[in-house]
Protein backbone atom coordinates (compact mmCIF):
# COMPACT_ATOMS: atom_id res chain seq x y z
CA UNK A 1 17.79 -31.94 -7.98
CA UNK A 2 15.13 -34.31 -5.95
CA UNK A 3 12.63 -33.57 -4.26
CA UNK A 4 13.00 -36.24 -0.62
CA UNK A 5 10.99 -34.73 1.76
CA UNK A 6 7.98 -31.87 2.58
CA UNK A 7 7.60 -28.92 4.74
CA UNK A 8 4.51 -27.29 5.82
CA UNK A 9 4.59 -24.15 6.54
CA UNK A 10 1.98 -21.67 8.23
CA UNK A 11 1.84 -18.10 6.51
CA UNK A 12 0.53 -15.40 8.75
CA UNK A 13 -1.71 -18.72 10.58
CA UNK A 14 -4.40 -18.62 8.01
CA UNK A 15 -3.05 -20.51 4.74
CA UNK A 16 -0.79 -24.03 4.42
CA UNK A 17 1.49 -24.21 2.03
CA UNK A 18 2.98 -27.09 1.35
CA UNK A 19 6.50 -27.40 -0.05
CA UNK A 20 8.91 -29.63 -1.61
CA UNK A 21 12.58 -29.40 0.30
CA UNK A 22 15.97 -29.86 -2.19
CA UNK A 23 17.53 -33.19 -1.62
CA UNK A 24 20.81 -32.00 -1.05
CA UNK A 25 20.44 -28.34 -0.03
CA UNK A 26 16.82 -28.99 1.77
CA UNK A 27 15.88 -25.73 0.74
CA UNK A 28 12.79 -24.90 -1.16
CA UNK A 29 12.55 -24.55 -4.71
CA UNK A 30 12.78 -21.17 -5.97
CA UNK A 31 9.05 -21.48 -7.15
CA UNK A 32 8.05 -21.94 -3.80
CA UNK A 33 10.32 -19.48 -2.17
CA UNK A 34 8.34 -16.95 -3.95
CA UNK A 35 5.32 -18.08 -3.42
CA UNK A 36 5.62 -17.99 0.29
CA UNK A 37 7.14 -14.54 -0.08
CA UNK A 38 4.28 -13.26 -2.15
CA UNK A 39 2.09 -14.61 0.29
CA UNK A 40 3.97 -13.02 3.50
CA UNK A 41 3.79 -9.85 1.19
CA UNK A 42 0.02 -9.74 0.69
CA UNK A 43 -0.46 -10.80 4.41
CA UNK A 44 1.32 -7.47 5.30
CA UNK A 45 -0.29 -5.43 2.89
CA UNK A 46 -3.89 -6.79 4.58
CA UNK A 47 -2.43 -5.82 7.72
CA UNK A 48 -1.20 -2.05 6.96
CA UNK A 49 -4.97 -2.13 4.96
CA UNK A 50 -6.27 -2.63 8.48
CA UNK A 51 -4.24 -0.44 11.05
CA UNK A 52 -5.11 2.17 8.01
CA UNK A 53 -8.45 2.15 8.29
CA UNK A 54 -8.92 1.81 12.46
CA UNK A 55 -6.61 5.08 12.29
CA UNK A 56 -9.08 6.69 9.71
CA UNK A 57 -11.89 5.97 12.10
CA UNK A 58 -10.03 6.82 15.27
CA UNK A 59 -9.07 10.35 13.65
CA UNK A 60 -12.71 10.97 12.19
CA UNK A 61 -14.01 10.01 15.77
CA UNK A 62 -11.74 12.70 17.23
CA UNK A 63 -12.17 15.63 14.51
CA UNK A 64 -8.42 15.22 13.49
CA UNK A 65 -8.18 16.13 9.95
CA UNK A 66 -4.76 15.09 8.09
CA UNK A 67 -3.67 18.20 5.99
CA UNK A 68 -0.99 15.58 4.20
CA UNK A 69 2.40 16.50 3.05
CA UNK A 70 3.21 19.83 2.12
CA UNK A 71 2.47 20.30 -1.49
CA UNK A 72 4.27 23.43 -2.73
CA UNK A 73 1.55 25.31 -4.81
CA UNK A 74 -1.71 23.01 -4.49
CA UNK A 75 -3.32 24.78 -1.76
CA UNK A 76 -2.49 28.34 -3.05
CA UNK A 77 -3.93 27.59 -6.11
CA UNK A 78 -7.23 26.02 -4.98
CA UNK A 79 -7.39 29.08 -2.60
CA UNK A 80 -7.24 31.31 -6.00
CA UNK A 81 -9.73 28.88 -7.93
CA UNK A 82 -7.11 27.96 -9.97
CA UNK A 83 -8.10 23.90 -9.43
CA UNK A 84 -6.47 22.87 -12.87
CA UNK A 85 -3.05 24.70 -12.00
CA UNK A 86 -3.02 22.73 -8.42
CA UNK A 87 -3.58 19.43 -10.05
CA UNK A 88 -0.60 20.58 -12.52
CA UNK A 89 1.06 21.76 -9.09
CA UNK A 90 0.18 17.80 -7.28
CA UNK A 91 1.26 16.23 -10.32
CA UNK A 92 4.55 17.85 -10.41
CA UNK A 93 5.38 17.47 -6.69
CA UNK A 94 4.29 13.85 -6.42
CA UNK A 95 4.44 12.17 -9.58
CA UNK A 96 0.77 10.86 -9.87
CA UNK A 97 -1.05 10.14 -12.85
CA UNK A 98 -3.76 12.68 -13.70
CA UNK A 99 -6.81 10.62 -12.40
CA UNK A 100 -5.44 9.94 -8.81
CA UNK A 101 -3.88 14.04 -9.09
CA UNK A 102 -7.31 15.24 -10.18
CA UNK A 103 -9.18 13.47 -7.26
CA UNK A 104 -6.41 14.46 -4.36
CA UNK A 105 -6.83 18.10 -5.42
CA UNK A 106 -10.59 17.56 -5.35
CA UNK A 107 -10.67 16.19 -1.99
CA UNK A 108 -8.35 18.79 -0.25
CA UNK A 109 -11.01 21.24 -2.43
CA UNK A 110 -13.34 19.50 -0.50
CA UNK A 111 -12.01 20.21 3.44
CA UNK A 112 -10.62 23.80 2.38
């Protein structure tokens, strides 16, 4: 396998990358096929990142508050005090780690 020739390709018009084409397939290196897929990846997860956040602020600007998915338990137990049974309750439902369960249950706590 020789590398003959290069491409340059844009990735989401920000970065170059600049890649080595097959000699007799002129296709790119495996390598560099993931590379440019990691980078079209990370591109897109900047992207959701962003239309995230102006719907966060477009919500908060209207008053819109996002009760979330319908946890079964979590909000009968914070409405009984019971805050460690509704983290048990979020854990179970979604499969989070404590940490993350612990702070969702605090912040619906929080706009009870």
């Amino acid at each position: 396998m020789g590398v003959t020739c290069c491409a340059i390709e844009s990735v989401h018009g920000r970065e170059l990358t600049v890649v080595g084409l097959d000699a007799v397939s002129g296709t790119p290196p495996p390598a560099a096929q993931l590379s440019t897929a990691t980078a079209r990846r990370d591109g897109a997860a900047v992207r959701l990142t962003e239309i995230e956040r102006r719907l966060q602020l477009v919500m908060d600007h209207l008053g819109v508050v996002d009760e979330g998915p319908a946890l079964p338990g979590v909000r009968e137990h914070l409405a009984r005090g019971e805050k460690i049974k509704a983290i048990k309750a979020y854990r179970a439902a979604t499969g989070a780690d404590r940490k993350t369960a612990k702070e969702a249950v605090e912040a619906m706590a929080g706009h009870r």
